[in-house]
N, C-alpha and C. Protein backbone atom coordinates (compact mmCIF):
# COMPACT_ATOMS: atom_id res chain seq x y z
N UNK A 1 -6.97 8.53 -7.53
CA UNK A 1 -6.32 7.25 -7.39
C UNK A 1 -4.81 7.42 -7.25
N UNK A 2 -4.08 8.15 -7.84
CA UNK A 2 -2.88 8.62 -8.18
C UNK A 2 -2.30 8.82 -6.60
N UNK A 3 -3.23 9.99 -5.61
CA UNK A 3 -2.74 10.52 -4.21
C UNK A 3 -2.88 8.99 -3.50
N UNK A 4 -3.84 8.20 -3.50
CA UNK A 4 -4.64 7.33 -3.14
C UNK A 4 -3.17 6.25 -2.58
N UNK A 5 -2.49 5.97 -4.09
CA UNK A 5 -1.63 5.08 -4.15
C UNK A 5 -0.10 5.66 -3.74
N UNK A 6 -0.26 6.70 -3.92
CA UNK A 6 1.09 7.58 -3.28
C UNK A 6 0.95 7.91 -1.85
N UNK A 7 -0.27 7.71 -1.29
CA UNK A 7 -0.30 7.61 -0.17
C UNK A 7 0.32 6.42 0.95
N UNK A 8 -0.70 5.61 -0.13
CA UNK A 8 -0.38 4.35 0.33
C UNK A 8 1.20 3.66 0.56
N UNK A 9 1.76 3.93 -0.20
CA UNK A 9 2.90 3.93 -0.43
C UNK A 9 3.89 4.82 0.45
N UNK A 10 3.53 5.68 0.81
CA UNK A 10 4.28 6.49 1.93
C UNK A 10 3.76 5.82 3.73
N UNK A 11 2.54 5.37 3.56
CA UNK A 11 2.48 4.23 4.78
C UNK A 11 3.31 3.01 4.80
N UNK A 12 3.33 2.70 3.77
CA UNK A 12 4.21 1.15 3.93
C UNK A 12 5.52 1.54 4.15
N UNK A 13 6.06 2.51 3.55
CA UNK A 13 7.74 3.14 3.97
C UNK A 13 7.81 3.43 5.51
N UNK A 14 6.77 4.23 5.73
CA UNK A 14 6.90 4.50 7.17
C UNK A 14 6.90 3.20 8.39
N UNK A 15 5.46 2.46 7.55
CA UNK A 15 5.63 1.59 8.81
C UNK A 15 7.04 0.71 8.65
N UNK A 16 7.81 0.36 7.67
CA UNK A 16 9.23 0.13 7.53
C UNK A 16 10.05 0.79 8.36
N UNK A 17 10.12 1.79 8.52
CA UNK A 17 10.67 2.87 9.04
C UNK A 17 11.02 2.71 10.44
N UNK A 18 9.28 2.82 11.14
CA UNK A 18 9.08 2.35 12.42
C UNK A 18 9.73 1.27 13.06
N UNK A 19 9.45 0.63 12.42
CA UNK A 19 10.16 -1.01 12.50
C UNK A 19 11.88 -1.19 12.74
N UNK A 20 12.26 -0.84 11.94
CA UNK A 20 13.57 -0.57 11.63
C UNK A 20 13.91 -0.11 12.72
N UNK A 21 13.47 1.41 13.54
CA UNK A 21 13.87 2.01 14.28
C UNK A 21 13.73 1.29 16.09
N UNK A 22 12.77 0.68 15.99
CA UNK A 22 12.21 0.25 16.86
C UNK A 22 11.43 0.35 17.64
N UNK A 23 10.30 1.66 16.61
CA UNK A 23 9.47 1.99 17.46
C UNK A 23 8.24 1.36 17.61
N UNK A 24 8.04 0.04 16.34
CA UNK A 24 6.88 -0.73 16.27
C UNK A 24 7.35 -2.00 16.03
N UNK A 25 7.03 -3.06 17.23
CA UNK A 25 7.35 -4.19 17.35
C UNK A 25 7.27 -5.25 16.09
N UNK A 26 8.17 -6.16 16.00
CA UNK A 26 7.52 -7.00 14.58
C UNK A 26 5.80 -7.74 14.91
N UNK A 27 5.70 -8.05 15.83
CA UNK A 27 3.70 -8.37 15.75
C UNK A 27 3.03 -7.93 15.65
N UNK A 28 3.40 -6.28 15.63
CA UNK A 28 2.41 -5.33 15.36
C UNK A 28 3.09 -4.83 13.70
N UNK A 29 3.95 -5.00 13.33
CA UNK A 29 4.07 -4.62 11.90
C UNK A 29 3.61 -5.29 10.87
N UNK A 30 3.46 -6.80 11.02
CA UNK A 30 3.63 -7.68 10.20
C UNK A 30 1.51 -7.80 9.92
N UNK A 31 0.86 -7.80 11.00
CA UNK A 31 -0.30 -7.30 10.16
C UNK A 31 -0.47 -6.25 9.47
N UNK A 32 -0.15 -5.37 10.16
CA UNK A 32 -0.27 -3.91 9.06
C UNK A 32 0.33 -4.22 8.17
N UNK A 33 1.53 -4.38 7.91
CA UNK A 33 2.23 -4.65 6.54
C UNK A 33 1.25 -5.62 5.56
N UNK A 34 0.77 -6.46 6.22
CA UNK A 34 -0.13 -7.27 4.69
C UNK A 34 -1.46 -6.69 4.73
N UNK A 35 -2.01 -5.69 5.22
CA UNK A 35 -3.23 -5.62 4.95
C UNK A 35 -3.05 -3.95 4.12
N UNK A 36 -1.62 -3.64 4.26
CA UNK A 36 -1.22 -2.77 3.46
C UNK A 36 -1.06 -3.08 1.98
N UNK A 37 -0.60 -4.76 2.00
CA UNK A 37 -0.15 -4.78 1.11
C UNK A 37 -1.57 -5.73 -0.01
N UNK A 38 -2.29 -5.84 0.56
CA UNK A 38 -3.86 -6.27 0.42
C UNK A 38 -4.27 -5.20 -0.13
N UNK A 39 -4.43 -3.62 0.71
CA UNK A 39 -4.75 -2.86 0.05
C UNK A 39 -4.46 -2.06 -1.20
N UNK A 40 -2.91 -2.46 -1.40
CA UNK A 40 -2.41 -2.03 -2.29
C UNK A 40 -3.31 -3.04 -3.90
N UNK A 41 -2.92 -4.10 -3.46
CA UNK A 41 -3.20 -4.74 -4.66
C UNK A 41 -4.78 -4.33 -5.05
N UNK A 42 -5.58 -4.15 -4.11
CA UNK A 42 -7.19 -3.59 -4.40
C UNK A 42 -7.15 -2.34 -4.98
N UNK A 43 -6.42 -1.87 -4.47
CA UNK A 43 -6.43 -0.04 -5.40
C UNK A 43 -5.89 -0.20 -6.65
N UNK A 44 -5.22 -0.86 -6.75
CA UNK A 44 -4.00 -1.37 -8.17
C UNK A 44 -5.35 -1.68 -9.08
N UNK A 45 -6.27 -2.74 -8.71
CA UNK A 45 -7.03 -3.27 -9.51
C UNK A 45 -8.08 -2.34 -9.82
N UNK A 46 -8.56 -1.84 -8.77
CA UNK A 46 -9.76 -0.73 -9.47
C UNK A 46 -9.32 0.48 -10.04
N UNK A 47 -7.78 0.98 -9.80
CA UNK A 47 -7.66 2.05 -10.68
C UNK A 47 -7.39 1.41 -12.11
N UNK A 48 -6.78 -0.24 -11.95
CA UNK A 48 -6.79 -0.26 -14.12
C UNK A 48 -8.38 -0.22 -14.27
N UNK A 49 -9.12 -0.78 -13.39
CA UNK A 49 -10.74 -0.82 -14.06
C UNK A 49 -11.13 0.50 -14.17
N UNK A 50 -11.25 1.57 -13.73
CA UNK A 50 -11.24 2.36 -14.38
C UNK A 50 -10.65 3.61 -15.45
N UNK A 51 -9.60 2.63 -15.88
CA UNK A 51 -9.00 3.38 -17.02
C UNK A 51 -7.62 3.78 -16.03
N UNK A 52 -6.90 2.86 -15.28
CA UNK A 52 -5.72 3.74 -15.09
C UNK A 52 -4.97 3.38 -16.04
N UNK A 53 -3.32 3.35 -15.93
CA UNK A 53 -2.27 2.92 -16.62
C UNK A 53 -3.01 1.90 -18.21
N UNK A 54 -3.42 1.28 -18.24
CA UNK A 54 -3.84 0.25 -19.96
C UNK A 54 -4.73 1.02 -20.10
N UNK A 55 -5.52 1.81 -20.13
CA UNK A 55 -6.65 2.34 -20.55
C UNK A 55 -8.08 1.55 -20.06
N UNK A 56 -8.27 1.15 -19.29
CA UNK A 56 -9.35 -0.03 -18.67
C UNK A 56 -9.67 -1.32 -19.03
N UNK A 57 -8.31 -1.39 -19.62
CA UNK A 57 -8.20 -2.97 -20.70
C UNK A 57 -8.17 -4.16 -20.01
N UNK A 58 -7.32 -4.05 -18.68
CA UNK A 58 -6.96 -5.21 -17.78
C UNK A 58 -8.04 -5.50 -17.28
């Protein structure tokens, strides 16, 4: 879960990145960006369910 979310997290910088630079238009960033950020929140949730960060309390 740990690479999972550090992954993830190095996509969303990049596609920032892209953007910024101008190599990926804003209509093509702005979905990726929320389904990045969709995915983020789904990994967030199943790593506390299984015991990440609270101990599987959340």
């Amino acid at each position: 879960m740990n690479i999972a979310l550090g992954s993830l997290a190095e996509v969303k910088y990049l596609l920032r990145f892209a953007r910024r630079l101008g190599y990926l238009p804003e209509a093509a960033h702005e979905p990726l960006a929320g389904k990045a950020e969709t995915l983020g929140k789904c990994l967030w949730r199943f790593y506390r369910a299984i015991g990440g960060p609270d101990g599987g309390k959340g």
